[in-house]
C-alpha atoms as a PDB file:
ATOM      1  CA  UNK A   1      20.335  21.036  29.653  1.00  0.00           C
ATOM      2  CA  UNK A   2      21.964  19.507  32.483  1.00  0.00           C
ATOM      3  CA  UNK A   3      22.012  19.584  36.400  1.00  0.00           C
ATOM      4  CA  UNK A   4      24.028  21.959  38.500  1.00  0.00           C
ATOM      5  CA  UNK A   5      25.795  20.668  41.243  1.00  0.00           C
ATOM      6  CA  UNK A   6      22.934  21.122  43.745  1.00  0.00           C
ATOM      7  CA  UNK A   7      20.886  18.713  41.970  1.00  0.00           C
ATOM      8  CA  UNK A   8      18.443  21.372  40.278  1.00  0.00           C
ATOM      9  CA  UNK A   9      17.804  21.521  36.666  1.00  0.00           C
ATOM     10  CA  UNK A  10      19.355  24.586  34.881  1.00  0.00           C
ATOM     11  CA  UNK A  11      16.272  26.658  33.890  1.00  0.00           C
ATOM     12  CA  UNK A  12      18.079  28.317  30.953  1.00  0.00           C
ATOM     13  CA  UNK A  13      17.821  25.729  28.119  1.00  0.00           C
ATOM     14  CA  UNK A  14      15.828  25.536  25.090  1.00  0.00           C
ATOM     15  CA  UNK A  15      12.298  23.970  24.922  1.00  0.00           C
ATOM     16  CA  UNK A  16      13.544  21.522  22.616  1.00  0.00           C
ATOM     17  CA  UNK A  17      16.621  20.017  24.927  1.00  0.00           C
ATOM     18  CA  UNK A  18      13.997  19.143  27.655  1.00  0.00           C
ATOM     19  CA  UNK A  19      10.915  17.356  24.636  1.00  0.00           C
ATOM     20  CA  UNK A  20      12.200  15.266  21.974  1.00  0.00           C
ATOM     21  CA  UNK A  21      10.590  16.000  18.952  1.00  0.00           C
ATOM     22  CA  UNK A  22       8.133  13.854  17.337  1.00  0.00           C
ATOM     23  CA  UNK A  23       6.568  14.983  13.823  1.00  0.00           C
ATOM     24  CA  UNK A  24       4.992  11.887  12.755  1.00  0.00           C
ATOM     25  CA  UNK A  25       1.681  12.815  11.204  1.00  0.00           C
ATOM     26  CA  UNK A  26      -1.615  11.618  12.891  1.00  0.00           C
ATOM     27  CA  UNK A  27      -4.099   9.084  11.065  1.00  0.00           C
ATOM     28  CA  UNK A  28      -7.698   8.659  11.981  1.00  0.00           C
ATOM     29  CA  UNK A  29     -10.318   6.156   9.846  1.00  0.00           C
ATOM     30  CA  UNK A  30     -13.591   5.905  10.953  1.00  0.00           C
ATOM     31  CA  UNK A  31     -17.013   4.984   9.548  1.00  0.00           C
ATOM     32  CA  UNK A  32     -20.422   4.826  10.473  1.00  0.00           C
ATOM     33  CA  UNK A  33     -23.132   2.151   8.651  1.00  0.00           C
ATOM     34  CA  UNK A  34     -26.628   2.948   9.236  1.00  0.00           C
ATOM     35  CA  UNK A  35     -28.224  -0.426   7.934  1.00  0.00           C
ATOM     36  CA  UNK A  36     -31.770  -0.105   9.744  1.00  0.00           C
ATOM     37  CA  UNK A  37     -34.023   2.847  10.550  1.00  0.00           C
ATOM     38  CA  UNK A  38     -33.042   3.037  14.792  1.00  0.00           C
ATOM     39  CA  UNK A  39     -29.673   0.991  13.606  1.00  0.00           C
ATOM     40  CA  UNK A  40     -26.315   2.505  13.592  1.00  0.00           C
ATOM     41  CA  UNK A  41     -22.886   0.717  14.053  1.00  0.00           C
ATOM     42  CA  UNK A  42     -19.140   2.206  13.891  1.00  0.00           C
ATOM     43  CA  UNK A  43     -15.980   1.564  13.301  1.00  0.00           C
ATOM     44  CA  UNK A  44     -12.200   3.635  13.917  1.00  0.00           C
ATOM     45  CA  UNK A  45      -9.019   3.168  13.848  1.00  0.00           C
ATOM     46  CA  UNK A  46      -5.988   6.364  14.390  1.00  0.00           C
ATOM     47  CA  UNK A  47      -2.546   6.474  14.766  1.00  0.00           C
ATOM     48  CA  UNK A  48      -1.175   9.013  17.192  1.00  0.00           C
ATOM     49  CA  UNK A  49       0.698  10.220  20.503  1.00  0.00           C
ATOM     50  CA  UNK A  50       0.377  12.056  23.448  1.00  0.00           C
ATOM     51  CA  UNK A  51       4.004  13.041  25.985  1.00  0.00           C
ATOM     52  CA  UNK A  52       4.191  11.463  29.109  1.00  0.00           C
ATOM     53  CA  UNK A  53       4.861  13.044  32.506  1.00  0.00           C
ATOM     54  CA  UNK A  54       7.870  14.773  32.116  1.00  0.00           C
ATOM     55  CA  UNK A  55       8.003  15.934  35.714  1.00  0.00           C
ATOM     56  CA  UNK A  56       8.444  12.636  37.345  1.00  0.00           C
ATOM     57  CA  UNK A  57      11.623  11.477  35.197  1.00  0.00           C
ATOM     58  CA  UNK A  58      13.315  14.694  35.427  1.00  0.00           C
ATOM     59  CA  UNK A  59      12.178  14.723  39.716  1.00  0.00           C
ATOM     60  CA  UNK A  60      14.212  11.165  39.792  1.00  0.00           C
ATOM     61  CA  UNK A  61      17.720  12.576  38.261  1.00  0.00           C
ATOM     62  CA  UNK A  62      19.918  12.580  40.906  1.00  0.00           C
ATOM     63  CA  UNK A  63      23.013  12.736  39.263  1.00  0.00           C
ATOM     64  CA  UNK A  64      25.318  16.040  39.182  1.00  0.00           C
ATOM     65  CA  UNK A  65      26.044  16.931  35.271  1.00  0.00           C
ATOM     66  CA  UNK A  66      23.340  13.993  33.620  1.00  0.00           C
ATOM     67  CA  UNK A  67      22.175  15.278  30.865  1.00  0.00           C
ATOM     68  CA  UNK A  68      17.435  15.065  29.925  1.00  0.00           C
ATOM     69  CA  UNK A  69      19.160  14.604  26.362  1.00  0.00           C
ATOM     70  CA  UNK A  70      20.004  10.737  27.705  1.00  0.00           C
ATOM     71  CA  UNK A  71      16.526  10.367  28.895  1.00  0.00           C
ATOM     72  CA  UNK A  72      14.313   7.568  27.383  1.00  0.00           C
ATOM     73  CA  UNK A  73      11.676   8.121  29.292  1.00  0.00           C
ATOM     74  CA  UNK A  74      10.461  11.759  27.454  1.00  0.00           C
ATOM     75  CA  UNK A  75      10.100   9.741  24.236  1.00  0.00           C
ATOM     76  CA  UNK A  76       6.477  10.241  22.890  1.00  0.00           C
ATOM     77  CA  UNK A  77       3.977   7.665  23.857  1.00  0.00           C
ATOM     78  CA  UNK A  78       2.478   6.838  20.013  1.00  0.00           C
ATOM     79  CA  UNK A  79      -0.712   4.551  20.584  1.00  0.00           C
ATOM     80  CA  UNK A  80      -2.674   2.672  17.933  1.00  0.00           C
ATOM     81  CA  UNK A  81      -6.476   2.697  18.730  1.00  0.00           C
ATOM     82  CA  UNK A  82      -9.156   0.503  17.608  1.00  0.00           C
ATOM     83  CA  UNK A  83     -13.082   0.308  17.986  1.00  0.00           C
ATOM     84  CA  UNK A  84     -16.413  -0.941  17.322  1.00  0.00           C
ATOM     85  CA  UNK A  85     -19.667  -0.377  18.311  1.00  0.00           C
ATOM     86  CA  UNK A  86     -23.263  -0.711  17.833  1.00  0.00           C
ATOM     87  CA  UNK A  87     -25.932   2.202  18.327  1.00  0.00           C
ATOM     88  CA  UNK A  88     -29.843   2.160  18.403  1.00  0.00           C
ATOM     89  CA  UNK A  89     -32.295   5.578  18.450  1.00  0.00           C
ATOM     90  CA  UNK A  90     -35.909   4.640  19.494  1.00  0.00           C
ATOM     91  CA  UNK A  91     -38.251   7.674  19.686  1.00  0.00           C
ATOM     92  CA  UNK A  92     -38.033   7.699  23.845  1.00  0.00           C
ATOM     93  CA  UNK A  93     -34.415   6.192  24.088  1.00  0.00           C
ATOM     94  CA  UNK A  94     -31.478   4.881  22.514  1.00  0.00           C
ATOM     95  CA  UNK A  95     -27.808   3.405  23.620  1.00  0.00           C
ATOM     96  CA  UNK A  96     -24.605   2.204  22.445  1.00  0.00           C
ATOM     97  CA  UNK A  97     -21.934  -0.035  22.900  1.00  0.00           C
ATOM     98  CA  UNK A  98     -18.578  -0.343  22.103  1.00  0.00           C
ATOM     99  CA  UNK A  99     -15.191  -2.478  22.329  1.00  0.00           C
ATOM    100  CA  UNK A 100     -11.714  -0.766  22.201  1.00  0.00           C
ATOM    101  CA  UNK A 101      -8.123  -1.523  21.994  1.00  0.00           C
ATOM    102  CA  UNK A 102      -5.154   0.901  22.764  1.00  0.00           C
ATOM    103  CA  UNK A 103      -1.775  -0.134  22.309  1.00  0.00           C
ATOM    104  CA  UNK A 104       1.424   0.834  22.206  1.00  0.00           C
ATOM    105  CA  UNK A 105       4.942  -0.217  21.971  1.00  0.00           C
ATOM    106  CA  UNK A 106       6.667   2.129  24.730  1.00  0.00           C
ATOM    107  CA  UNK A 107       3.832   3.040  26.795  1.00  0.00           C
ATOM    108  CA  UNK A 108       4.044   3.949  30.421  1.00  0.00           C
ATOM    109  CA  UNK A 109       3.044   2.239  33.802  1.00  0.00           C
ATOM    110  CA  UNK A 110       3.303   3.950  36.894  1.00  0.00           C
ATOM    111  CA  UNK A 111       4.677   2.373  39.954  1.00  0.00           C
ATOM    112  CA  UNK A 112       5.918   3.807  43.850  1.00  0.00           C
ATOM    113  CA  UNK A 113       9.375   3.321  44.497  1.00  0.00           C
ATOM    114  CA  UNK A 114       9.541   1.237  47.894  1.00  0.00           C
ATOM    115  CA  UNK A 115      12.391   3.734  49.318  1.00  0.00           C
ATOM    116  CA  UNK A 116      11.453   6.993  48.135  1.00  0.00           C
ATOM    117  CA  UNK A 117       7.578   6.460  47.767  1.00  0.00           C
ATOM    118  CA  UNK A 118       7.754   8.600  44.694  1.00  0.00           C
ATOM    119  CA  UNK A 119       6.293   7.814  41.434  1.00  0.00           C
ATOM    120  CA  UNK A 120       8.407   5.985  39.267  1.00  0.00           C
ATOM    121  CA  UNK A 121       7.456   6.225  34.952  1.00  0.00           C
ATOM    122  CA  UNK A 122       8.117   2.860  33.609  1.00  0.00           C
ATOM    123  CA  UNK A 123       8.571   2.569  29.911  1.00  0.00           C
ATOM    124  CA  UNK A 124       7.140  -0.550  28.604  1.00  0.00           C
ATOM    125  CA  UNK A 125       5.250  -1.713  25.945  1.00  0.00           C
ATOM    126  CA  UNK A 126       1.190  -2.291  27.343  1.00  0.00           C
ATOM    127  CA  UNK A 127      -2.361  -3.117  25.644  1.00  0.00           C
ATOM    128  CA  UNK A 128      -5.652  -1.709  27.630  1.00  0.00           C
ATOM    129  CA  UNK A 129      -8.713  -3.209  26.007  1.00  0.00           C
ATOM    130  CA  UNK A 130     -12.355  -2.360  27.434  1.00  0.00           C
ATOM    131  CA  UNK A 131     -15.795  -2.320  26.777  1.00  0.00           C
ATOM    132  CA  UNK A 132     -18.604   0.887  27.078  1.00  0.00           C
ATOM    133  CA  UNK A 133     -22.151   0.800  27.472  1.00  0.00           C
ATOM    134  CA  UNK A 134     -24.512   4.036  27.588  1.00  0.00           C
ATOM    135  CA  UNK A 135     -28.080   4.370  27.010  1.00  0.00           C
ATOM    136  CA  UNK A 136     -30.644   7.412  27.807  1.00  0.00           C
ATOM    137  CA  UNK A 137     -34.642   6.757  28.340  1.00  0.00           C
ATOM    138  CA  UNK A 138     -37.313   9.634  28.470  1.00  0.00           C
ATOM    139  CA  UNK A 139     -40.344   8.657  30.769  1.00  0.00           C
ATOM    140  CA  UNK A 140     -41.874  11.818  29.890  1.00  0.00           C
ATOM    141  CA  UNK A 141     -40.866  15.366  27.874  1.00  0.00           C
ATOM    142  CA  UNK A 142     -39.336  16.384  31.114  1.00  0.00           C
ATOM    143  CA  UNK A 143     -38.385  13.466  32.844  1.00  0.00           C
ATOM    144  CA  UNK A 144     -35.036  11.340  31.588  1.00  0.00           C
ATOM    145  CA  UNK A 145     -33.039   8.563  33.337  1.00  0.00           C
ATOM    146  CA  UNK A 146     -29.435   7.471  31.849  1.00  0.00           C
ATOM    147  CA  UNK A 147     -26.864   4.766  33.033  1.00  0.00           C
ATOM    148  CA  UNK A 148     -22.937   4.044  31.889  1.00  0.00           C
ATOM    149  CA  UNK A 149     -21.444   1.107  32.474  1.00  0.00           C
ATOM    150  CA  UNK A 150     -17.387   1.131  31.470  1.00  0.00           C
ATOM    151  CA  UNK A 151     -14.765  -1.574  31.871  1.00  0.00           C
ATOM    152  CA  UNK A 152     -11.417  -1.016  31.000  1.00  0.00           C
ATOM    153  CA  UNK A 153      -8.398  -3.383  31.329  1.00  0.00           C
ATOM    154  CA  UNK A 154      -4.746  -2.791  30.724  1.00  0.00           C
ATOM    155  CA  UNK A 155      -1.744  -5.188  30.568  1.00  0.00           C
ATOM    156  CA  UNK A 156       2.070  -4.915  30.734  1.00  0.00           C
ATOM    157  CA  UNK A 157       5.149  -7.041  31.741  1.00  0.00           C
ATOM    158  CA  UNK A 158       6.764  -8.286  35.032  1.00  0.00           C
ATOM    159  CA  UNK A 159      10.368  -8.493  33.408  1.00  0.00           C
ATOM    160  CA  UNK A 160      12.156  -7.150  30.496  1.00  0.00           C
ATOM    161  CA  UNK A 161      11.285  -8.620  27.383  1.00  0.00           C
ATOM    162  CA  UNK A 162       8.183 -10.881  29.247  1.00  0.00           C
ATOM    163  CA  UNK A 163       4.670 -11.386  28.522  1.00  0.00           C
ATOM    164  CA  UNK A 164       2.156  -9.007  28.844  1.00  0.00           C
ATOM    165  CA  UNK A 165       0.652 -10.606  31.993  1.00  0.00           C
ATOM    166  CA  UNK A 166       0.820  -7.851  34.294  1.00  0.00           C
ATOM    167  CA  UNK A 167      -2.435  -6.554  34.778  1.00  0.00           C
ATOM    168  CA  UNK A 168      -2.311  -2.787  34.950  1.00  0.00           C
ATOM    169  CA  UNK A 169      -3.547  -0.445  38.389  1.00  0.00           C
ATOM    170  CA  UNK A 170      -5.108   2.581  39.217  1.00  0.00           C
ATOM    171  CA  UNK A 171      -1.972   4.522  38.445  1.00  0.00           C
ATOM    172  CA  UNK A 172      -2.566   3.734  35.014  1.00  0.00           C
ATOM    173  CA  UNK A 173      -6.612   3.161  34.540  1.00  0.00           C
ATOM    174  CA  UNK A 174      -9.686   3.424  35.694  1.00  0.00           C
ATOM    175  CA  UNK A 175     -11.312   0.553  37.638  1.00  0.00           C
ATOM    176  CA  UNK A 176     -14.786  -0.373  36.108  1.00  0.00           C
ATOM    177  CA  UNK A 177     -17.760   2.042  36.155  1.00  0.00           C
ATOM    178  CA  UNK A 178     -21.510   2.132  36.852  1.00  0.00           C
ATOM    179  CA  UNK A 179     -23.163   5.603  36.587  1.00  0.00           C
ATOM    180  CA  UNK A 180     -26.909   6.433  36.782  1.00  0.00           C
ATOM    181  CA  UNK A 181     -29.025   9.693  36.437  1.00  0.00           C
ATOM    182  CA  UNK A 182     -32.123  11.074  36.497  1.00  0.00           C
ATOM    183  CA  UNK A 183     -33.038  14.824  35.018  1.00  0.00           C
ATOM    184  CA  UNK A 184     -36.133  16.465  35.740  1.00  0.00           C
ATOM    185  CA  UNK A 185     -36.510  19.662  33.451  1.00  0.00           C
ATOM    186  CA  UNK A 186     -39.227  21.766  35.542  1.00  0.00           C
ATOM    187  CA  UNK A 187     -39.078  24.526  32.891  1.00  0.00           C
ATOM    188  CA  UNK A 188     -37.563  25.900  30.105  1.00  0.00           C
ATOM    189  CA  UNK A 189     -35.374  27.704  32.514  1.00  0.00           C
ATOM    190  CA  UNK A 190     -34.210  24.821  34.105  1.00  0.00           C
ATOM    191  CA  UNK A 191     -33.650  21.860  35.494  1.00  0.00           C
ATOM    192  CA  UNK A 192     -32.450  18.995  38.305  1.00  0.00           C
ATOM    193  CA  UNK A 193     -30.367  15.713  38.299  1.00  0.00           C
ATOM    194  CA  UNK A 194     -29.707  13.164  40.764  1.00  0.00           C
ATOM    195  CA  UNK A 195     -26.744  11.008  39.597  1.00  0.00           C
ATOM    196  CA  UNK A 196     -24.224   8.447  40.813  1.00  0.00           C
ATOM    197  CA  UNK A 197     -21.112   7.009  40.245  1.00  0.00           C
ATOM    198  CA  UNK A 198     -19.800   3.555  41.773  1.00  0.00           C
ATOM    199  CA  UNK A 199     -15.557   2.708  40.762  1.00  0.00           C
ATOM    200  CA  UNK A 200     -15.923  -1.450  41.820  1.00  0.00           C
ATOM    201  CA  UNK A 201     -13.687  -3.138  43.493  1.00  0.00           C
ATOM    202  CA  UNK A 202     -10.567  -5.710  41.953  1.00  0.00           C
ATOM    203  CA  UNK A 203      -7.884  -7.464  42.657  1.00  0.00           C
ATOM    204  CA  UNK A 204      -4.647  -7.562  40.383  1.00  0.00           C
ATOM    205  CA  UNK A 205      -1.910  -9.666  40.269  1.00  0.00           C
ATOM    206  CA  UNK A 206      -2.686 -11.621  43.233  1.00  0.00           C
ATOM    207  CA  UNK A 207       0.165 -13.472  44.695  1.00  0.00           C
ATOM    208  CA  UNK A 208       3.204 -11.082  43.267  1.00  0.00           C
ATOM    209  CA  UNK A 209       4.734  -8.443  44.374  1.00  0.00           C
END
């Protein structure tokens, strides 16, 4: 597939011009060890791969005739994923924790091209680590309460070839999260919650640019 003259992508090509392929098999290992009566804890760890956002790569050609075949940037993002956690099941409430790891060699970080203000997909290796809480209490048969607590950080590089020291925005993931609930079941026919959701505040990178 290529561009026509006007800077629009010819709609007539084949599926497989405009995705790279990518038939490397998926792998997923997981266990749970129940060493106590309440007591749970878990381990994973999986191979796989998701596409990026093709639409913002081919939005940026600007070149009559360039061909999506030249295109790095439609490569598959394959991400190794690792986690642990505890878990604990009392007979009014439970919750669980658990640490992760994500990484991946040519992942993608999104960042705004000064000029344009468009989106630009950066290619680059990155490693987002984080941390989940969750836990559920009954008060009564009909009244519950819940709260989440999530942290996730992700890193990249400034330059080429750099350390992965560039922490990793919005664009890319979530700021940390505290949610709470509360569910009143009136009847068997139905029932109320009140919940919220607070994204807190950070800072990144603070003096660069």
């Amino acid at each position: 597939m290529q561009l026509v003259e006007e800077g629009r992508l010819a709609l007539d090509a084949p599926v497989e011009k405009i995705l790279p392929a990518f038939a490397a098999p998926r792998v997923l290992i997981g266990g749970i060890w129940r060493f106590a009566d309440e007591w749970s804890a878990f381990a994973s760890w999986s191979k796989g791969f998701t596409l990026p956002n093709v639409g913002i790569p081919l939005r940026n050609i600007n070149t009559p005739g360039h061909s999506v075949n030249d295109i790095a940037d439609l490569q598959a993002i394959v991400v190794k994923n690792t986690e642990v956690g505890i878990a604990w099941r009392g007979e009014r409430g439970g919750f669980s924790a658990s640490t992760y790891r994500s990484t991946s060699d040519l992942g993608v970080s999104l960042s705004v091209d000064p000029v344009s203000h468009d989106f630009v997909m950066n290619r680059v290796p990155v490693n987002i680590t984080g941390f989940e809480f969750s836990s559920e209490y009954h008060f009564t048969d009909s009244l519950k309460a819940t709260l989440l607590y999530s942290r996730t950080m992700g890193n990249t590089w400034f330059t080429t070839g750099g350390p992965l020291t560039k922490h990793m925005g919005v664009n890319d993931i979530n700021p940390d999260k505290i949610g709470s609930s509360l569910t009143w079941k009136f009847s068997d026919r139905g029932d109320a919650t009140l919940g919220e959701t607070t994204l807190r505040s950070r800072m990144l990178n603070p003096g660069t640019s």
